[in-house]
Protein backbone atom coordinates (compact mmCIF):
# COMPACT_ATOMS: atom_id res chain seq x y z
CA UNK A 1 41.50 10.16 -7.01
CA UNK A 2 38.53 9.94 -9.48
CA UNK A 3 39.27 5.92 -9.50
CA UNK A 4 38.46 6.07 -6.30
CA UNK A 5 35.10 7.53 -6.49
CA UNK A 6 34.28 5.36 -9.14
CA UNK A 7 34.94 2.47 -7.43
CA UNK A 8 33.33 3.50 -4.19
CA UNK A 9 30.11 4.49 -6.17
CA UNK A 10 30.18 0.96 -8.40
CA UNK A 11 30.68 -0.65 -4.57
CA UNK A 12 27.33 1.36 -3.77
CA UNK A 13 25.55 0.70 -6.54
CA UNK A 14 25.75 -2.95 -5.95
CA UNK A 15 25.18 -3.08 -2.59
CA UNK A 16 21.43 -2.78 -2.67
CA UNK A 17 19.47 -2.98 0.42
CA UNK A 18 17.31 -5.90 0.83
CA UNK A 19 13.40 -5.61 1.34
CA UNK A 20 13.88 -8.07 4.27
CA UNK A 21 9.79 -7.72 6.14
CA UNK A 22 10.34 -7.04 9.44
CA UNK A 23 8.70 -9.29 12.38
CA UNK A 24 5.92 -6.96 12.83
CA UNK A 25 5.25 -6.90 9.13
CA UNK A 26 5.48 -10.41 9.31
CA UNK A 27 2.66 -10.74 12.14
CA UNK A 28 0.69 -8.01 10.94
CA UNK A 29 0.47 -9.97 7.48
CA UNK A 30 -0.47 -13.16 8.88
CA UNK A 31 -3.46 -11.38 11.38
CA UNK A 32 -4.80 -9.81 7.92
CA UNK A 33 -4.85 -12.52 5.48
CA UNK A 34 -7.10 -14.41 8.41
CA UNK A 35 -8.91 -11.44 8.68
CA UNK A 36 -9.71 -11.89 4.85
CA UNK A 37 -10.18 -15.12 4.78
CA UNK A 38 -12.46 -15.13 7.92
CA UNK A 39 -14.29 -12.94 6.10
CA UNK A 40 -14.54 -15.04 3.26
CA UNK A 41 -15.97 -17.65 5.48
CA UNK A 42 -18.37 -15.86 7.37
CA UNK A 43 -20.15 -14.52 4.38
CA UNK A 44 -20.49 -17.88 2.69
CA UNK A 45 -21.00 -20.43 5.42
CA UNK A 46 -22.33 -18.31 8.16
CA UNK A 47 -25.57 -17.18 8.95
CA UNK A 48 -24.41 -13.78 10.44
CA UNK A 49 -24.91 -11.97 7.20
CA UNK A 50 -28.27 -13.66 6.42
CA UNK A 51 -30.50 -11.09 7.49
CA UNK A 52 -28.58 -8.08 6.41
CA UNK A 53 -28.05 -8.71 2.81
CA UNK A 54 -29.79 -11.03 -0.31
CA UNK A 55 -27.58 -14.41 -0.84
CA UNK A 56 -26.11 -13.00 -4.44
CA UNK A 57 -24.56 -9.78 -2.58
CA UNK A 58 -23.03 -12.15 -0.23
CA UNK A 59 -21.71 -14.24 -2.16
CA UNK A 60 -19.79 -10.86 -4.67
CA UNK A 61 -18.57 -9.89 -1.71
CA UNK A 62 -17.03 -12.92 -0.44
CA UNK A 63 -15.81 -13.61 -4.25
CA UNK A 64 -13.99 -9.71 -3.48
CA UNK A 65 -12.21 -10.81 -0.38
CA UNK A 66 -11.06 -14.19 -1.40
CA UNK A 67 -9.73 -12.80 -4.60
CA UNK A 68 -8.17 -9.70 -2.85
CA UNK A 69 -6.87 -12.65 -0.05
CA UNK A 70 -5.52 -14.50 -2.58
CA UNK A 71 -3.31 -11.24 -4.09
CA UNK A 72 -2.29 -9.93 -0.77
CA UNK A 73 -1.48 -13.72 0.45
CA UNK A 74 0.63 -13.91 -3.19
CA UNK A 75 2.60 -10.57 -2.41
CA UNK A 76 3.23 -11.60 1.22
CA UNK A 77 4.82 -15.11 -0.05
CA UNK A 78 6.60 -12.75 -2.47
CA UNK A 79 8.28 -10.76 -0.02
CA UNK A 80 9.80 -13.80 2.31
């Protein structure tokens, strides 16, 4: 009888479930990293942000979002 539970929990403990990202996820991931790296874009190519702040801000910021693009788009490739 204990045999059995100790096979049935080494059965379980091996069975682990996967972290599979769901279609949403996926989609929701792939909306977001162009979000970032639109971002990226706008603040270094685009005149949009010209007025509202000095050329070295924007270019800090869009050094933040491409190097937080570049970690989330590394953890999404991570989870496929």
């Amino acid at each position: 009888m204990d045999e059995d539970k100790n096979i049935q929990a080494s059965e379980n403990e091996v069975e682990k479930p996967s972290k599979k990202i769901s279609r949403i996820g996926f989609v929701f991931g792939i909306v977001m990293l162009a979000i970032y790296f639109g971002m990226v874009y706008l603040l270094l190519f685009s005149p949009i942000f010209e007025a509202t702040f000095k050329p070295v801000l924007r270019y800090i910021f869009a050094g933040i979002f491409a190097a937080y693009a570049v970690f989330r788009s590394y953890r999404f490739i991570k989870q496929l």
